[in-house]
C-alpha atoms as a PDB file:
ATOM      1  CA  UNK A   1    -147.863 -26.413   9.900  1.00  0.00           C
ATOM      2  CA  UNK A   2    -145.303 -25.280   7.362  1.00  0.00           C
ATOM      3  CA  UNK A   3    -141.642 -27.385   7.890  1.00  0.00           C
ATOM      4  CA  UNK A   4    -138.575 -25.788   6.342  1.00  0.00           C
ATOM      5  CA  UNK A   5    -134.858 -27.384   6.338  1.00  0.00           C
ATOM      6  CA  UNK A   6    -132.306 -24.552   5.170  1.00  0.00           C
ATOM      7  CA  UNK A   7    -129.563 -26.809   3.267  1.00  0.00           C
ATOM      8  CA  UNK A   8    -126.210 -25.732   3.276  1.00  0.00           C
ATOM      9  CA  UNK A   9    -124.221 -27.109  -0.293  1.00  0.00           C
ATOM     10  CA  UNK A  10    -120.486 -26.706  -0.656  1.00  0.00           C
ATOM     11  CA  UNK A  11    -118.923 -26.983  -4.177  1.00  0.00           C
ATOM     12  CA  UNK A  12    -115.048 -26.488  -4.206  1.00  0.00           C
ATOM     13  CA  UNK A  13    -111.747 -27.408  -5.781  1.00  0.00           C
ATOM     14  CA  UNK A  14    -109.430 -30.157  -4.259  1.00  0.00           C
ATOM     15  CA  UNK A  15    -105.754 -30.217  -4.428  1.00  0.00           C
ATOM     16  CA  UNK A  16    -103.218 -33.162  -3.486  1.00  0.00           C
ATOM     17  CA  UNK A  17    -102.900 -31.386  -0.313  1.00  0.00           C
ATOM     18  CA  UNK A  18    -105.165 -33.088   2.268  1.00  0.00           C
ATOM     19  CA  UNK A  19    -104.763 -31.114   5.524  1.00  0.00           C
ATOM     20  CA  UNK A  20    -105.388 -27.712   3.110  1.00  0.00           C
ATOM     21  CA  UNK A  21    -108.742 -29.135   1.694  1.00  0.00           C
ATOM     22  CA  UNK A  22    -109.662 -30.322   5.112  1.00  0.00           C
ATOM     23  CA  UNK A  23    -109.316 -26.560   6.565  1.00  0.00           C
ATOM     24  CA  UNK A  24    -111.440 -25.524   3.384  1.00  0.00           C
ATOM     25  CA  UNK A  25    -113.873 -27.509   4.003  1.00  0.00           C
ATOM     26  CA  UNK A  26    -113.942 -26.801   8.100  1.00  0.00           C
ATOM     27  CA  UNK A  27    -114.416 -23.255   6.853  1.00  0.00           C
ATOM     28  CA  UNK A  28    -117.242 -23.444   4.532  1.00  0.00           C
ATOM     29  CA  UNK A  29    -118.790 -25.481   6.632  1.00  0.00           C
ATOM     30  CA  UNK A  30    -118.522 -22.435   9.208  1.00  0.00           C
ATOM     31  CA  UNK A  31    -119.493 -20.182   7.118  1.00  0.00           C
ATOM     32  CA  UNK A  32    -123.135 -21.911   6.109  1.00  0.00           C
ATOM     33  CA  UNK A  33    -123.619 -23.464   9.164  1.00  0.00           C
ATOM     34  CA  UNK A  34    -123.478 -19.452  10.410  1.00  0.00           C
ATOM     35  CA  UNK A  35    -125.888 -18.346   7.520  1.00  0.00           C
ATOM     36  CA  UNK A  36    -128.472 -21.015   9.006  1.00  0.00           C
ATOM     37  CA  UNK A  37    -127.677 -24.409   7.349  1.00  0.00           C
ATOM     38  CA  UNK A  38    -129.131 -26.934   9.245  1.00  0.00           C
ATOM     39  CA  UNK A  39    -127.972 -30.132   7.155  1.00  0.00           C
ATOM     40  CA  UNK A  40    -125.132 -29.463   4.831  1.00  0.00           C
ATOM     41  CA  UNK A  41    -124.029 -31.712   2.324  1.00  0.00           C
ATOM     42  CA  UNK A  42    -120.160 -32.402   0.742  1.00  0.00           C
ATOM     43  CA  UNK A  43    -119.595 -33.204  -2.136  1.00  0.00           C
ATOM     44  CA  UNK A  44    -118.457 -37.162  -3.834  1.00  0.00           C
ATOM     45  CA  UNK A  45    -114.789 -38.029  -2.145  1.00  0.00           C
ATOM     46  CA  UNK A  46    -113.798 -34.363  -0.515  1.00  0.00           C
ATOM     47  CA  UNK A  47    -110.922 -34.927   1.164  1.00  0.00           C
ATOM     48  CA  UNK A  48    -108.795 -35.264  -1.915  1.00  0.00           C
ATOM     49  CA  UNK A  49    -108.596 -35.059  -5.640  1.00  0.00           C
ATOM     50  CA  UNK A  50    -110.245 -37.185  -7.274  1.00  0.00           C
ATOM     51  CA  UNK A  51    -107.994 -40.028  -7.563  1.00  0.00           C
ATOM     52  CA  UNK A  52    -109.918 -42.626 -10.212  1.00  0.00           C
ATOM     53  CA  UNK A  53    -108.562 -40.883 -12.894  1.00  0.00           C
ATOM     54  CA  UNK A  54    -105.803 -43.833 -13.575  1.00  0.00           C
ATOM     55  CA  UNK A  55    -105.070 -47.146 -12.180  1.00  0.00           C
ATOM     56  CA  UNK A  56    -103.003 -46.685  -9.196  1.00  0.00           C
ATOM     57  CA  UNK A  57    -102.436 -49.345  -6.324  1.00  0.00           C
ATOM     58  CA  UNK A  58    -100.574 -46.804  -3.895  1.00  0.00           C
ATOM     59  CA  UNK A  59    -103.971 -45.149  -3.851  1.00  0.00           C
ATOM     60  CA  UNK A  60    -105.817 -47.358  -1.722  1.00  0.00           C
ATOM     61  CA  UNK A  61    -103.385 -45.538   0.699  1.00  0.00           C
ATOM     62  CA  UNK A  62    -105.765 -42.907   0.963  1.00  0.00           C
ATOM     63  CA  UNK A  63    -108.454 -45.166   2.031  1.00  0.00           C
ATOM     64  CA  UNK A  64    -110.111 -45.142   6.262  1.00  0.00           C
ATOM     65  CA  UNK A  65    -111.814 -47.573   7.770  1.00  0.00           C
ATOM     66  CA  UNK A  66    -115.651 -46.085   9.152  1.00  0.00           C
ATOM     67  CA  UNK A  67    -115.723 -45.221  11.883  1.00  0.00           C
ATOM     68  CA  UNK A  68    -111.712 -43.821  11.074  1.00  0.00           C
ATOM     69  CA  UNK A  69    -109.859 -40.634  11.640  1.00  0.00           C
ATOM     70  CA  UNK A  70    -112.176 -38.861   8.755  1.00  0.00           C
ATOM     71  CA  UNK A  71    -115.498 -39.648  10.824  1.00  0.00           C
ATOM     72  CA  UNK A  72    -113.672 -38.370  13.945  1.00  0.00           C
ATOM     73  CA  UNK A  73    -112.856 -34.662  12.256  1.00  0.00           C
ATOM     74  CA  UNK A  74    -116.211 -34.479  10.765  1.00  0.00           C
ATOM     75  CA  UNK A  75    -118.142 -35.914  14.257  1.00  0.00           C
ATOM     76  CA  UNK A  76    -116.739 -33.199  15.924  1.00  0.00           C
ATOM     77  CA  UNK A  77    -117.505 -30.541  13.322  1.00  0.00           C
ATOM     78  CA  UNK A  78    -121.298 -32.074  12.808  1.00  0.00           C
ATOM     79  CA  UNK A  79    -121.725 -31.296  16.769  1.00  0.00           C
ATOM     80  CA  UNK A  80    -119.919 -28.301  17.196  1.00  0.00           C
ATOM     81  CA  UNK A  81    -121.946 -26.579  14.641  1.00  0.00           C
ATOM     82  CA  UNK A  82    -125.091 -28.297  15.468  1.00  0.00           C
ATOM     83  CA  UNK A  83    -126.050 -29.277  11.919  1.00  0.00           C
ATOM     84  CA  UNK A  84    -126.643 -32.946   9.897  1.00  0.00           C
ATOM     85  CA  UNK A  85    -123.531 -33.324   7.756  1.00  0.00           C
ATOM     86  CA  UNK A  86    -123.291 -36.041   5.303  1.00  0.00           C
ATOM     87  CA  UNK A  87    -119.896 -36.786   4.000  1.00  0.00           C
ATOM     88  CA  UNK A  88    -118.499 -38.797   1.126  1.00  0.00           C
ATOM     89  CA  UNK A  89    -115.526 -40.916   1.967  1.00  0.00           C
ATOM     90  CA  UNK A  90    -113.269 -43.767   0.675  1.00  0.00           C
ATOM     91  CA  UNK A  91    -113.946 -46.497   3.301  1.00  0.00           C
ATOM     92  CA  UNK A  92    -111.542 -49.361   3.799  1.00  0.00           C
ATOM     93  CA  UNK A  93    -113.806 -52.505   5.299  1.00  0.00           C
ATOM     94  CA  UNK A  94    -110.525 -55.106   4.908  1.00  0.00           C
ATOM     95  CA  UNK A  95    -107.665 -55.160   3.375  1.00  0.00           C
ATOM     96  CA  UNK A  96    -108.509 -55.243  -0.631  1.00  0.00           C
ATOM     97  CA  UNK A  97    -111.849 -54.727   0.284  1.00  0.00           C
ATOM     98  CA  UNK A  98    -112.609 -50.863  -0.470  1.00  0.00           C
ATOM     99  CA  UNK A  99    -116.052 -49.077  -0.542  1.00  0.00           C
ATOM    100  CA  UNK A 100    -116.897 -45.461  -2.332  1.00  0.00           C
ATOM    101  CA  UNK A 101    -119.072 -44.740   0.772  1.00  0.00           C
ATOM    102  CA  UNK A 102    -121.127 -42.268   2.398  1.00  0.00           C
ATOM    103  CA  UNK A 103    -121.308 -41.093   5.936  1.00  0.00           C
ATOM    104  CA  UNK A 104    -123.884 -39.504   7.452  1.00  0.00           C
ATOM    105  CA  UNK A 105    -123.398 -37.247  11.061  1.00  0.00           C
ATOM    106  CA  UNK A 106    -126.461 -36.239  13.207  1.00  0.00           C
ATOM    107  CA  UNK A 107    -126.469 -32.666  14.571  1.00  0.00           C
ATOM    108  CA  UNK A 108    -124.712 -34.272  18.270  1.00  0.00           C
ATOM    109  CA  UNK A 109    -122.041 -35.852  16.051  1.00  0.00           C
ATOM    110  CA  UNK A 110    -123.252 -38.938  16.144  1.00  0.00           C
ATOM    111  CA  UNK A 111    -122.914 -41.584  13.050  1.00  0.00           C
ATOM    112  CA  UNK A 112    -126.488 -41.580  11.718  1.00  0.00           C
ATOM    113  CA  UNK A 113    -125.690 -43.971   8.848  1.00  0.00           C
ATOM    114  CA  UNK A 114    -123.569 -45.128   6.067  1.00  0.00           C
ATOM    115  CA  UNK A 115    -124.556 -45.766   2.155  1.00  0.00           C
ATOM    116  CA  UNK A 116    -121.962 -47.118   0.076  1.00  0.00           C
ATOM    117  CA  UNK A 117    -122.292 -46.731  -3.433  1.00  0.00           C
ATOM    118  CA  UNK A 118    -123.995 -49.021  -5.587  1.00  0.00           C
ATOM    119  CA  UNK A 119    -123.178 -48.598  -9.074  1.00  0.00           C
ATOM    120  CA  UNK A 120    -119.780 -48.116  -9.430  1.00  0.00           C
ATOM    121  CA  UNK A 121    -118.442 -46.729 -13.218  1.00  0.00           C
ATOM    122  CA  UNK A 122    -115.386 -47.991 -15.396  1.00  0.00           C
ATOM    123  CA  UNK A 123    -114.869 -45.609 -18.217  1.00  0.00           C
ATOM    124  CA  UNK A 124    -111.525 -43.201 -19.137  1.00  0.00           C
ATOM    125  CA  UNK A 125    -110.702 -41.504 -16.140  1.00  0.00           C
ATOM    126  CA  UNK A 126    -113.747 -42.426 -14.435  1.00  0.00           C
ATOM    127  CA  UNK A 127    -111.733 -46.133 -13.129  1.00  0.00           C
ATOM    128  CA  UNK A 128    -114.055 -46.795  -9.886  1.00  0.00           C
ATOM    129  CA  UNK A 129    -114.255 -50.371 -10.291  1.00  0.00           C
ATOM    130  CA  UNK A 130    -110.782 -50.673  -9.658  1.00  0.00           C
ATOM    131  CA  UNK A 131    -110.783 -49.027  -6.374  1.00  0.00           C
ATOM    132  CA  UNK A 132    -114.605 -49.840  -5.107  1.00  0.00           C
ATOM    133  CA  UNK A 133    -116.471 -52.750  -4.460  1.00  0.00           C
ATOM    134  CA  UNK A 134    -120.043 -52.226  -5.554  1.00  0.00           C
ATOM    135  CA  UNK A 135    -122.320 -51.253  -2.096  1.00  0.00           C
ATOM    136  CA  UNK A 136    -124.532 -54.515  -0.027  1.00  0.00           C
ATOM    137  CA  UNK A 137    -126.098 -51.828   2.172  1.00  0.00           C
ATOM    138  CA  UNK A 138    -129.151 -51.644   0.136  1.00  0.00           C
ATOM    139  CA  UNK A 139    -131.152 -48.062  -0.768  1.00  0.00           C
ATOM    140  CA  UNK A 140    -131.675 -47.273   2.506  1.00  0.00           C
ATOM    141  CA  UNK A 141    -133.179 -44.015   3.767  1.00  0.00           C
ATOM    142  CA  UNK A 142    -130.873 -42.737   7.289  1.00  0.00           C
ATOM    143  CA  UNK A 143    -133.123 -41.270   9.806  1.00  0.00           C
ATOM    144  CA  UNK A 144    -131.508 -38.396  11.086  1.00  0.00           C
ATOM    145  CA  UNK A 145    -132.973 -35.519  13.472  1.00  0.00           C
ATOM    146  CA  UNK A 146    -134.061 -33.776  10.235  1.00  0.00           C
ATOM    147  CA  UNK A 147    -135.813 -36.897   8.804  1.00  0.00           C
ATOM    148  CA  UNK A 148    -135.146 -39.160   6.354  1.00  0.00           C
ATOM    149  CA  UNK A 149    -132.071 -38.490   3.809  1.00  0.00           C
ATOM    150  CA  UNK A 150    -132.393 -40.539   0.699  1.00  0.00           C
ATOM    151  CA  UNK A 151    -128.134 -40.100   0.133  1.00  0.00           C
ATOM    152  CA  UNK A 152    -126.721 -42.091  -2.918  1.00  0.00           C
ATOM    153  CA  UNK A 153    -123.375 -41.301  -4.674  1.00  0.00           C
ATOM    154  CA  UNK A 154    -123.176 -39.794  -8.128  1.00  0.00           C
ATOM    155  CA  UNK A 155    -123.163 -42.248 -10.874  1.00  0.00           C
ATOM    156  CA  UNK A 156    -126.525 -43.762  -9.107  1.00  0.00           C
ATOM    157  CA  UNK A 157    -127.640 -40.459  -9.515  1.00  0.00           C
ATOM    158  CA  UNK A 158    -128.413 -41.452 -13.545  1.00  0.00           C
ATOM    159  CA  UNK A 159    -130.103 -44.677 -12.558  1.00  0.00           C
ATOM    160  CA  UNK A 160    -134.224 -43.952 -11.291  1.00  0.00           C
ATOM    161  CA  UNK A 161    -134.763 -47.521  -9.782  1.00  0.00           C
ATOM    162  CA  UNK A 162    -132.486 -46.255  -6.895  1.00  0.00           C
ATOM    163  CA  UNK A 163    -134.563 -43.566  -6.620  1.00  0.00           C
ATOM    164  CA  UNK A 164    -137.319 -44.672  -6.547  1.00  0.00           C
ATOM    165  CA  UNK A 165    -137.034 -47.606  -3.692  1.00  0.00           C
ATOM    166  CA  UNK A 166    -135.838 -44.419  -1.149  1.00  0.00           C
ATOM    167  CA  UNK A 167    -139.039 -42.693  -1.669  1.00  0.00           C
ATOM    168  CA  UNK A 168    -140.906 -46.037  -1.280  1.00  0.00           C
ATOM    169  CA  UNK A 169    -138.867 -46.475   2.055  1.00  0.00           C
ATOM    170  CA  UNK A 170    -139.944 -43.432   3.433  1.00  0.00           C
ATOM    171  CA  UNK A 171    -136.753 -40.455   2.246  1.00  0.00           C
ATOM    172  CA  UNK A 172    -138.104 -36.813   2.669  1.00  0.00           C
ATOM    173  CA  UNK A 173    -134.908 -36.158   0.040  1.00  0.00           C
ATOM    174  CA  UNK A 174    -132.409 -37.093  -2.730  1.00  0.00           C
ATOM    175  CA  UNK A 175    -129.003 -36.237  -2.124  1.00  0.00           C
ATOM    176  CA  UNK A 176    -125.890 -37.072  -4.532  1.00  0.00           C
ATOM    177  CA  UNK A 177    -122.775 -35.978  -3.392  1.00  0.00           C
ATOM    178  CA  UNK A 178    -121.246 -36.378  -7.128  1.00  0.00           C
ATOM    179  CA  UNK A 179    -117.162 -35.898  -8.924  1.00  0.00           C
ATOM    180  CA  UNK A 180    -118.940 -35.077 -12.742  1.00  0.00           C
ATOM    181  CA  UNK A 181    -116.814 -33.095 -15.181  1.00  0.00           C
ATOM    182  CA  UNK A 182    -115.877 -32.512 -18.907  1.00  0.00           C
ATOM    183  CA  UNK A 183    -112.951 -33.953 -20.411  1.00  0.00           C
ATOM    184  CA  UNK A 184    -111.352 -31.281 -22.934  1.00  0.00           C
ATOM    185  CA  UNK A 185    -111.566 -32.488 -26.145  1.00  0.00           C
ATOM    186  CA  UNK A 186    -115.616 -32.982 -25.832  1.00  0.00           C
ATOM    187  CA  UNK A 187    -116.840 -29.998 -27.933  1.00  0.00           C
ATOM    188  CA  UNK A 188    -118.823 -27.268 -26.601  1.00  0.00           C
ATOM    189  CA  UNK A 189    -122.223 -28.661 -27.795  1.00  0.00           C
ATOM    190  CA  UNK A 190    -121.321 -32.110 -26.248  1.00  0.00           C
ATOM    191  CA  UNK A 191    -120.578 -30.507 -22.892  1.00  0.00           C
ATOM    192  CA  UNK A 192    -123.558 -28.302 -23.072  1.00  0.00           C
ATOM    193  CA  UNK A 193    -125.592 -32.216 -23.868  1.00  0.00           C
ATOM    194  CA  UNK A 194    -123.840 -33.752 -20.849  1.00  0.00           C
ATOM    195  CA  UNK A 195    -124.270 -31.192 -18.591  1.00  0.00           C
ATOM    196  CA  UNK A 196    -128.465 -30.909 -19.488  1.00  0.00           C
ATOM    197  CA  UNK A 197    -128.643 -34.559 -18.758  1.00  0.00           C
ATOM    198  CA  UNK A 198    -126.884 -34.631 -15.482  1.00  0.00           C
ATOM    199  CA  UNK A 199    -129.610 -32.050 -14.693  1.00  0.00           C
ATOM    200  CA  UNK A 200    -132.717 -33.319 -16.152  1.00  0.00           C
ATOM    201  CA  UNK A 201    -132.441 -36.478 -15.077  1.00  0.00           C
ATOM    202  CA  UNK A 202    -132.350 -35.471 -11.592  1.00  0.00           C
ATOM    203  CA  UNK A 203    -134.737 -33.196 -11.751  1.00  0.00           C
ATOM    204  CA  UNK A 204    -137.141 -36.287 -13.368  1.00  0.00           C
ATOM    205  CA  UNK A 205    -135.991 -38.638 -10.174  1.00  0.00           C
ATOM    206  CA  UNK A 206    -137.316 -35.186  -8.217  1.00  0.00           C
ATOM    207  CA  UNK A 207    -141.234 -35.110 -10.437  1.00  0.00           C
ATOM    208  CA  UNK A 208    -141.272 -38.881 -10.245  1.00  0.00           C
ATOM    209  CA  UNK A 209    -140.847 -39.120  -6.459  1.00  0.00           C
ATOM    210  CA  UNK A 210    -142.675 -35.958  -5.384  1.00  0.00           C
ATOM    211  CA  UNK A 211    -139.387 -35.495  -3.673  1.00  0.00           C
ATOM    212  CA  UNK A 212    -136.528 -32.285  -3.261  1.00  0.00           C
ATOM    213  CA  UNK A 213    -133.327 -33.967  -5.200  1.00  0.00           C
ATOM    214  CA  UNK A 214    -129.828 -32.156  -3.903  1.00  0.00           C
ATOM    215  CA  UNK A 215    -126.830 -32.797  -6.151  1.00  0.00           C
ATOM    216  CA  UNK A 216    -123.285 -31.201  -5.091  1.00  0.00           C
ATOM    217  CA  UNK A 217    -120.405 -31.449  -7.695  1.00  0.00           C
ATOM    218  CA  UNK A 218    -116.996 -30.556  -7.121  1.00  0.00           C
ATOM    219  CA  UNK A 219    -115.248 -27.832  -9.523  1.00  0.00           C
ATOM    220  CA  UNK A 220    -111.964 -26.941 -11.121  1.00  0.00           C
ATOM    221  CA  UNK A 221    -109.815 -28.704 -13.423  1.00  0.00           C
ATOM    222  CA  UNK A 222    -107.576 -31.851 -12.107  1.00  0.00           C
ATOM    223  CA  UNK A 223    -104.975 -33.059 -14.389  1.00  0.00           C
ATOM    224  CA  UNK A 224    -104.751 -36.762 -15.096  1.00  0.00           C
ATOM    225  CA  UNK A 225    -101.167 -38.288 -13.200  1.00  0.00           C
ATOM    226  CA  UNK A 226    -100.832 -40.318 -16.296  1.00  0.00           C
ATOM    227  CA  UNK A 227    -100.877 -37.807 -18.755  1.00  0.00           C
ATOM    228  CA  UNK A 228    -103.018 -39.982 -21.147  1.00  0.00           C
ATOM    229  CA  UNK A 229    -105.651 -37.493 -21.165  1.00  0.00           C
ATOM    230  CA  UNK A 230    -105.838 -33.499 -20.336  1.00  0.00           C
ATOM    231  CA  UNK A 231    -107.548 -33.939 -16.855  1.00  0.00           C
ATOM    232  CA  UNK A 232    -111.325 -33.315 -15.550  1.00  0.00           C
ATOM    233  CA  UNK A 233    -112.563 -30.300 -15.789  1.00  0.00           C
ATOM    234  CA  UNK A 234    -115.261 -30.454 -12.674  1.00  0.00           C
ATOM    235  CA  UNK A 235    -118.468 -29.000 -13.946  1.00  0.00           C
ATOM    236  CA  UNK A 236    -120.070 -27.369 -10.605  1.00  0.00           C
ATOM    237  CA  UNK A 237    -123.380 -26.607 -11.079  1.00  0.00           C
ATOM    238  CA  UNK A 238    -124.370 -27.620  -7.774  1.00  0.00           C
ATOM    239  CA  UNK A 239    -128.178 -27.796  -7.458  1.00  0.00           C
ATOM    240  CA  UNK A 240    -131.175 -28.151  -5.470  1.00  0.00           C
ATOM    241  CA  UNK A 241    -134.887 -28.654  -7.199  1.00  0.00           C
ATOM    242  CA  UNK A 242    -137.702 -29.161  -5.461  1.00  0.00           C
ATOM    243  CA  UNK A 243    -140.450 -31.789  -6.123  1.00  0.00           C
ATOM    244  CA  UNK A 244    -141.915 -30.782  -9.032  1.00  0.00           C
ATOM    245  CA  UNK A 245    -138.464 -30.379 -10.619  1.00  0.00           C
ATOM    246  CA  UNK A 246    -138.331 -26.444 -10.343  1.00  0.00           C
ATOM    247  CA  UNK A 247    -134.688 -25.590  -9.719  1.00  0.00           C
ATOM    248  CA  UNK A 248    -134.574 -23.497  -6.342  1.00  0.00           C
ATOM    249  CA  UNK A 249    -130.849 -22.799  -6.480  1.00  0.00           C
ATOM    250  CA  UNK A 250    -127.903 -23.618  -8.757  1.00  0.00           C
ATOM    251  CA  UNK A 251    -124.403 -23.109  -8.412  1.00  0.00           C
ATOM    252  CA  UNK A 252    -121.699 -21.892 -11.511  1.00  0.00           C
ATOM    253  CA  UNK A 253    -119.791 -24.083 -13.430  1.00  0.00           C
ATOM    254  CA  UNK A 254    -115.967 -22.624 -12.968  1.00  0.00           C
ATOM    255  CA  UNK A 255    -116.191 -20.871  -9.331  1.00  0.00           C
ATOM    256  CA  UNK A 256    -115.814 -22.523  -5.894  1.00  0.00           C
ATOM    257  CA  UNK A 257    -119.343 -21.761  -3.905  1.00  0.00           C
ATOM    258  CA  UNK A 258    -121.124 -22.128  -0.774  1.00  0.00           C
ATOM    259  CA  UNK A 259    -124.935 -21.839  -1.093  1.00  0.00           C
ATOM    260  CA  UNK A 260    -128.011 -21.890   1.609  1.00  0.00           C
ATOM    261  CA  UNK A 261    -131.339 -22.605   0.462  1.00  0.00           C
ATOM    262  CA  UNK A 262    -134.670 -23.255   2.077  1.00  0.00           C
ATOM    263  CA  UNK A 263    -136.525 -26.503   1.747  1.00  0.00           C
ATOM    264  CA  UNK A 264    -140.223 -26.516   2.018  1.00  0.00           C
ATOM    265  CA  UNK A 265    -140.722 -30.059   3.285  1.00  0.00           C
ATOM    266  CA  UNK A 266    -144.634 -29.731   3.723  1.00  0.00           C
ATOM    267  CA  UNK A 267    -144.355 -29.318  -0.629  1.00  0.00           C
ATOM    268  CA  UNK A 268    -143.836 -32.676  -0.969  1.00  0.00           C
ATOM    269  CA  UNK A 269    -147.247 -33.751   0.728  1.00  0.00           C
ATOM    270  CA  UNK A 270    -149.230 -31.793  -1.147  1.00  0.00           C
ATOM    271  CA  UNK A 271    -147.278 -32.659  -4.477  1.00  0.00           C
ATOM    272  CA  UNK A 272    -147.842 -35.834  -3.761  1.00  0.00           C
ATOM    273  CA  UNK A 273    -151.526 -35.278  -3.645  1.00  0.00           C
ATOM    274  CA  UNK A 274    -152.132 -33.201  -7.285  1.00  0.00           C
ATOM    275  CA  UNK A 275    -149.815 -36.147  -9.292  1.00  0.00           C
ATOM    276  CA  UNK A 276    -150.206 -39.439  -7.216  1.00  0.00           C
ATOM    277  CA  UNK A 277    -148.040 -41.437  -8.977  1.00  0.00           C
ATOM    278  CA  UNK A 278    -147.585 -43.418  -6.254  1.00  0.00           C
ATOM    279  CA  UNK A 279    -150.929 -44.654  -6.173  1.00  0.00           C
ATOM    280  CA  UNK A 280    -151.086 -45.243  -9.905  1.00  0.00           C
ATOM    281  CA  UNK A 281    -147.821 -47.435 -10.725  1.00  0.00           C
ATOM    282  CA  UNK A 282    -148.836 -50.689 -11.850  1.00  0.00           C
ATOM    283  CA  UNK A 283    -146.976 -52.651  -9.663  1.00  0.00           C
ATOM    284  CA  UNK A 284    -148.325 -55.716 -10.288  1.00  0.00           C
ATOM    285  CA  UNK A 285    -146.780 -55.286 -14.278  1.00  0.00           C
ATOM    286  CA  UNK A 286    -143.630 -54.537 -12.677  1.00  0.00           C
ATOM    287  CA  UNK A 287    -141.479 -57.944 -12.429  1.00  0.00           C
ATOM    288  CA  UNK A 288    -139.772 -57.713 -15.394  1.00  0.00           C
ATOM    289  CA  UNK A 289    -137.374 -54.971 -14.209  1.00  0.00           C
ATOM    290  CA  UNK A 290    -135.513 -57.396 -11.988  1.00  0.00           C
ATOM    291  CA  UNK A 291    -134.420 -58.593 -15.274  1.00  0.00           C
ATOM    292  CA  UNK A 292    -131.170 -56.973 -17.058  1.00  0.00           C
ATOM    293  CA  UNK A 293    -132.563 -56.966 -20.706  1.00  0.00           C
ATOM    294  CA  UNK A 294    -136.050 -58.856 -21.946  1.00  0.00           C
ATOM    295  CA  UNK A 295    -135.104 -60.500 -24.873  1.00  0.00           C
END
């Protein structure tokens, strides 16, 4: 019998404004949870800009311990609506001890599971490893009413080991929540490169796996407090593919956007069955990859 999930995606700007993004994102998530969204995904650190841009100890301000006042506003909303809601949030375990971590809410507002993010990024305005400690939950599939959501946080996203041990636990489906943009003085064929890898190598964790891969980006342009650089531009382009990597819906790259899309899940069974990769991988060749380099 034929099993379909209709996934709600929100992709929208943030301002410094908390309580005003907050009420944005209560009303998107109204407005797909109305269209027939059953599990609606957020996208990487919601409630506020995206602060990693500089070096900034007043920032840890910002962060909530789990379960916190964040998980209370989106428990209720996860229940009232009826939907599976999974959340990104800045989680604060102990004091100096600060996680980039995902939250996931079961359709009676219940706390299915958390993932905290396990590769964590240090580059110009991209300074996570000064505010997160890298994840020690694992790649762990949460079971949730819907099934099994394979939820990591954007820069695992580029990495297909992490991937790859979700399927082999069981996920139904790859979700990123993700905070990807363009800084300005990249050219336009350097954005257009960037951009087409973000996407393809998603869409290869999605053919690999057998497996729908949802990615949801935040959008609009965020200046950099420092003024060292000219800011983020947020590149959107909010996706879903299923599992043979055929994009089934993709958002813009400039406009705030709510999207619902249908999810086959009986696909991946029978994907699974014309390319069994699974059965194939040689995975008695595979020890070496435990290794950083073999030199």
């Amino acid at each position: 019998m034929k099993r379909t999930i209709k996934v709600g995606i929100i992709q929208q700007t943030c301002t410094n404004d908390i309580r005003h993004n907050l009420s944005k994102l209560h009303r998107n998530i109204e407005q797909v949870a109305a269209a027939g969204a059953q599990l609606v995904i957020l996208q990487e650190l919601h409630n506020t800009p995206y602060f990693c841009q500089t070096e900034d100890t007043d920032m840890f301000d910002l962060a909530e311990p789990v379960p916190g006042p964040s998980t209370g506003f989106y428990s209720e909303l996860a229940a009232g609506y009826g939907i599976v809601l999974v959340t990104s949030l800045f989680e604060k375990r102990a004091p100096g001890l600060y996680h980039n971590t995902a939250v996931v809410f079961d359709k009676d507002g219940s706390i299915a599971g958390k993932y905290r993010k396990m590769h964590i990024p240090d580059d110009p305005a991209y300074y996570e490893k000064f505010y997160f400690t890298p994840g020690d939950l694992g790649f762990e599939p949460i079971q949730t009413s819907l099934g099994k959501l394979g939820v990591q946080v954007c820069w695992d996203q580029w990495y297909p080991e992490g991937a790859r041990l979700m399927a082999l636990k069981g996920a139904e489906i790859l979700i990123y929540p993700t905070a990807i943009g363009w800084e300005s003085t990249d050219t336009q064929e350097e954005k257009i490169r960037q951009l087409g890898a973000w996407v393809t190598v998603q869409r290869g964790h999605a053919v690999a796996n057998g497996l729908p891969v949802i990615a949801v980006n935040r959008v609009g342009h965020e200046p950099d407090p420092s003024g060292q650089t000219n800011g983020i531009q947020f590149w959107g382009n909010s996706f879903v593919a299923g599992p043979q990597g055929e994009i089934l819906a993709q958002a813009g790259n400039m406009d705030e956007e709510n999207m619902v899309v249908e999810l086959d899940m009986t696909r991946s069974e029978n994907v699974r069955r014309w390319w069994p990769f699974l059965r194939d991988r040689r995975i008695d060749e595979f020890e070496n990859l435990t290794r950083r380099f073999i030199d």
